[in-house]
C-alpha atoms as a PDB file:
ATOM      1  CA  UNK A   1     -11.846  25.964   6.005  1.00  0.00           C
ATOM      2  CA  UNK A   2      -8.855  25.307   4.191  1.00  0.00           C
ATOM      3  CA  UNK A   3      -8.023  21.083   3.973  1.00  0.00           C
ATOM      4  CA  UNK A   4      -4.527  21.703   4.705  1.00  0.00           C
ATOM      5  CA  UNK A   5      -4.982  23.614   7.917  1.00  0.00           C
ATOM      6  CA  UNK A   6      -6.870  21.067   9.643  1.00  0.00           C
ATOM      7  CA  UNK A   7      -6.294  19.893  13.205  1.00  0.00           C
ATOM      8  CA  UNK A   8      -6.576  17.168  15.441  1.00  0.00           C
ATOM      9  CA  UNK A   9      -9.460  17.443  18.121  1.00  0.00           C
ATOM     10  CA  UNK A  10      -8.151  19.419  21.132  1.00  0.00           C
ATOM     11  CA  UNK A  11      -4.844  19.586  19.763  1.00  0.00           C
ATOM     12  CA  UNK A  12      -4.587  23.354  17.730  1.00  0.00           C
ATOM     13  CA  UNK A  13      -1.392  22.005  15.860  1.00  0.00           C
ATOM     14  CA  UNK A  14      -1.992  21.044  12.324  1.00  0.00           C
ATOM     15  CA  UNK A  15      -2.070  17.658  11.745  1.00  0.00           C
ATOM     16  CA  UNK A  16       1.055  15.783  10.406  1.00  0.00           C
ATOM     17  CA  UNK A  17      -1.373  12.089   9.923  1.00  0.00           C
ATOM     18  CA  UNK A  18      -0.434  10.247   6.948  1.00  0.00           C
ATOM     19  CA  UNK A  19      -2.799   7.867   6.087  1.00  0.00           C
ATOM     20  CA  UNK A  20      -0.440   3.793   5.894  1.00  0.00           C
ATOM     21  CA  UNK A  21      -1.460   3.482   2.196  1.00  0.00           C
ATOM     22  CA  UNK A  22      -0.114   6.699   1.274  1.00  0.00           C
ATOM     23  CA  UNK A  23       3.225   6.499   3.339  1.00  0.00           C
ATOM     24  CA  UNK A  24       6.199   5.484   1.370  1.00  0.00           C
ATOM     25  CA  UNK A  25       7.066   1.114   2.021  1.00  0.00           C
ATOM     26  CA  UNK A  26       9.990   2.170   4.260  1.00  0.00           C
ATOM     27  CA  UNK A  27       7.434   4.660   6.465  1.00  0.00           C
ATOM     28  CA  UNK A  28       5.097   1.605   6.731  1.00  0.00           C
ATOM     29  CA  UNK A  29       7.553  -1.127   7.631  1.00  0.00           C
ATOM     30  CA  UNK A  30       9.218   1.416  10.381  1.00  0.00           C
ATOM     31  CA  UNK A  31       5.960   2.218  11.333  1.00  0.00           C
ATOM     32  CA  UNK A  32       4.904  -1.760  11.682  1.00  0.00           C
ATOM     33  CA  UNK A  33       7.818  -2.543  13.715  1.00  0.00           C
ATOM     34  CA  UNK A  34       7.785   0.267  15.802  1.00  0.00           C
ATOM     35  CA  UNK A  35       3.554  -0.566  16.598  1.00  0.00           C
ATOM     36  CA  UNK A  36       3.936  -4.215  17.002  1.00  0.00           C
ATOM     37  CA  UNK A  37       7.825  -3.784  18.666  1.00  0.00           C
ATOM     38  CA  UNK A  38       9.105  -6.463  16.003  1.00  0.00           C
ATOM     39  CA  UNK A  39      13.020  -7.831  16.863  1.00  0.00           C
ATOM     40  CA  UNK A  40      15.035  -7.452  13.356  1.00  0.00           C
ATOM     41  CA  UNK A  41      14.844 -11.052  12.806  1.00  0.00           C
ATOM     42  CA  UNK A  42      11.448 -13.201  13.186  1.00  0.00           C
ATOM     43  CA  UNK A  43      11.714 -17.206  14.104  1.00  0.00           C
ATOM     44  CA  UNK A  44       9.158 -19.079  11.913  1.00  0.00           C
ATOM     45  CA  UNK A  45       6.663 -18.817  14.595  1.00  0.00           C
ATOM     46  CA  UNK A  46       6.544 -15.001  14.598  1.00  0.00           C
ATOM     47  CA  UNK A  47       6.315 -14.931  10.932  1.00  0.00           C
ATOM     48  CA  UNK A  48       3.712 -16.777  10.596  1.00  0.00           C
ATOM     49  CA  UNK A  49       2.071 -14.940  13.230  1.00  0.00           C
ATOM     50  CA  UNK A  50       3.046 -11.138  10.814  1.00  0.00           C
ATOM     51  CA  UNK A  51       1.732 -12.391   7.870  1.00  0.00           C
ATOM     52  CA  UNK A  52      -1.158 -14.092   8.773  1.00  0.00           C
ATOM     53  CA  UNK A  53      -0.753 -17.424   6.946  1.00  0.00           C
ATOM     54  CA  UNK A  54      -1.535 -20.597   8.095  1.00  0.00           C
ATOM     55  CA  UNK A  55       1.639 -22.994   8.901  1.00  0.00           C
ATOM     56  CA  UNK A  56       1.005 -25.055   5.852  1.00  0.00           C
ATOM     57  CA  UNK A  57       0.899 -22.290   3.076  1.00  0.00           C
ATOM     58  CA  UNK A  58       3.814 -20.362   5.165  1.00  0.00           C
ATOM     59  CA  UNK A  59       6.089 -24.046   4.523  1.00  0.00           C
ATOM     60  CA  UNK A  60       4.084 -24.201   0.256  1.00  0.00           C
ATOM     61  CA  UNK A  61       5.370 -20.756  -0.196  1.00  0.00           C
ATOM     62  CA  UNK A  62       8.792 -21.864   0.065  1.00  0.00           C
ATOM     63  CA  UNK A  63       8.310 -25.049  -1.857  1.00  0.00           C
ATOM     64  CA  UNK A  64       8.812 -25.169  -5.467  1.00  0.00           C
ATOM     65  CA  UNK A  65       6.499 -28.401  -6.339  1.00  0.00           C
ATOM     66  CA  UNK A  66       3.578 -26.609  -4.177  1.00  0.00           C
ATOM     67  CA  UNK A  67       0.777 -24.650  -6.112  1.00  0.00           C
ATOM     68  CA  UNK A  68       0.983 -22.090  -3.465  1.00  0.00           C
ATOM     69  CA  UNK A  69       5.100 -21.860  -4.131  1.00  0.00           C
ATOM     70  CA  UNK A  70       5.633 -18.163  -4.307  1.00  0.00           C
ATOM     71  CA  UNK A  71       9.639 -17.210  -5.477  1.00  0.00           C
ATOM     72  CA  UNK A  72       9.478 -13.489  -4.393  1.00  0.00           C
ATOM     73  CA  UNK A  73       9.021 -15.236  -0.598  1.00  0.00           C
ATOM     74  CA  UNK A  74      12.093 -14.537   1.356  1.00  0.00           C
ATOM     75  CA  UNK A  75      14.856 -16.700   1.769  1.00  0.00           C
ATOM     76  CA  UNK A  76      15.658 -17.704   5.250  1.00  0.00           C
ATOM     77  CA  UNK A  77      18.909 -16.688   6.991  1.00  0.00           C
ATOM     78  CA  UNK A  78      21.427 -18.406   5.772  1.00  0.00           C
ATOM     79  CA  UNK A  79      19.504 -19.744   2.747  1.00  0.00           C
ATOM     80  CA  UNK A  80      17.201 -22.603   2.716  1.00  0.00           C
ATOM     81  CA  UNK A  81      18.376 -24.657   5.356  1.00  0.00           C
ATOM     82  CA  UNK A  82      20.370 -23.640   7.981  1.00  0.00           C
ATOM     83  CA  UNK A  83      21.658 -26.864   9.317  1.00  0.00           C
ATOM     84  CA  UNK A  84      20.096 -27.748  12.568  1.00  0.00           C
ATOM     85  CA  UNK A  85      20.172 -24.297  13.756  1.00  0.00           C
ATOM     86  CA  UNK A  86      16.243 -23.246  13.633  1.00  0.00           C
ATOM     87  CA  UNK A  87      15.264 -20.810  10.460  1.00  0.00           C
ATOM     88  CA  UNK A  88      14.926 -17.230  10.752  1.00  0.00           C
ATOM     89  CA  UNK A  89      13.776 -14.443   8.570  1.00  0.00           C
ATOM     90  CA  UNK A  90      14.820 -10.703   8.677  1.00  0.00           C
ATOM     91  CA  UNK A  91      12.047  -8.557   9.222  1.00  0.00           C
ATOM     92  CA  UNK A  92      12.232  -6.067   6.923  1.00  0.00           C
ATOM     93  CA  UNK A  93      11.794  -8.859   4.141  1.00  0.00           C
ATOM     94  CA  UNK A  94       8.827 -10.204   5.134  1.00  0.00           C
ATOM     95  CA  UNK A  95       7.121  -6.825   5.617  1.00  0.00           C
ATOM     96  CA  UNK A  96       8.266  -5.582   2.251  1.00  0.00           C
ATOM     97  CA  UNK A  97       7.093  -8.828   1.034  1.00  0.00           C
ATOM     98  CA  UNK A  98       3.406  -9.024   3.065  1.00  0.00           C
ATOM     99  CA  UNK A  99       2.962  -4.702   2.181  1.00  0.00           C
ATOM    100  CA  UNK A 100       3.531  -6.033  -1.955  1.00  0.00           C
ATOM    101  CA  UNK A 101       1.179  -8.930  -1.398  1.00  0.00           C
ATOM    102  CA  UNK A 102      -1.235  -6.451  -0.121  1.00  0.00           C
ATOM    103  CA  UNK A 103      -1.184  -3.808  -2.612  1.00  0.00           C
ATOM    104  CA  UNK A 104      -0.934  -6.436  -5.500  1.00  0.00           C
ATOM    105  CA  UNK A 105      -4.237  -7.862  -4.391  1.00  0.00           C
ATOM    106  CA  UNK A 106      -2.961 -11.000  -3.594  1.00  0.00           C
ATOM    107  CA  UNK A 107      -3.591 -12.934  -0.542  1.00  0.00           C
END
């Protein structure tokens, strides 16, 4: 049977699947906000919660006197503070940023 022709179960229409690693970074981060219905901009709390970090190394990330300080991190609305307004982060940037950490074999 020919690889290209093959079908779900049950379904007799080829199959469009795409595994995530092989979709382009823009197909995954659509994809990731349309699975987990992500707003376009994450308060602290939810990012923490996307990347998986604890609450310390999500604060040494951003901090350049921390081993853990990462510079490729994105920048909060607004830059680094925000006055007393509470920070936020646009999605997109901290998917494209978890997806590289990922595929760079970092944690």
């Amino acid at each position: 049977m020919d690889a290209s022709k093959k079908t779900a179960p049950g379904s007799g229409a080829p199959s469009s699947f795409v595994p995530f690693g092989k979709q382009s970074e823009d197909e995954q981060i659509a994809q990731l906000i349309k699975l987990f219905d992500l707003d376009p901009v994450l308060r602290t709390t939810e990012v923490i919660a996307v990347t998986g970090d604890t609450r310390t190394d999500f604060y040494a990330r951003q901090d350049p006197t921390n081993a853990l300080f990462d510079p490729a991190y994105p920048e909060p609305i607004g830059g680094r503070r925000s006055g007393r307004a509470s920070r936020r982060y646009w999605t997109v940037d901290i998917l494209r940023w978890r997806i590289h950490q990922a595929t760079s074999g970092s944690r």
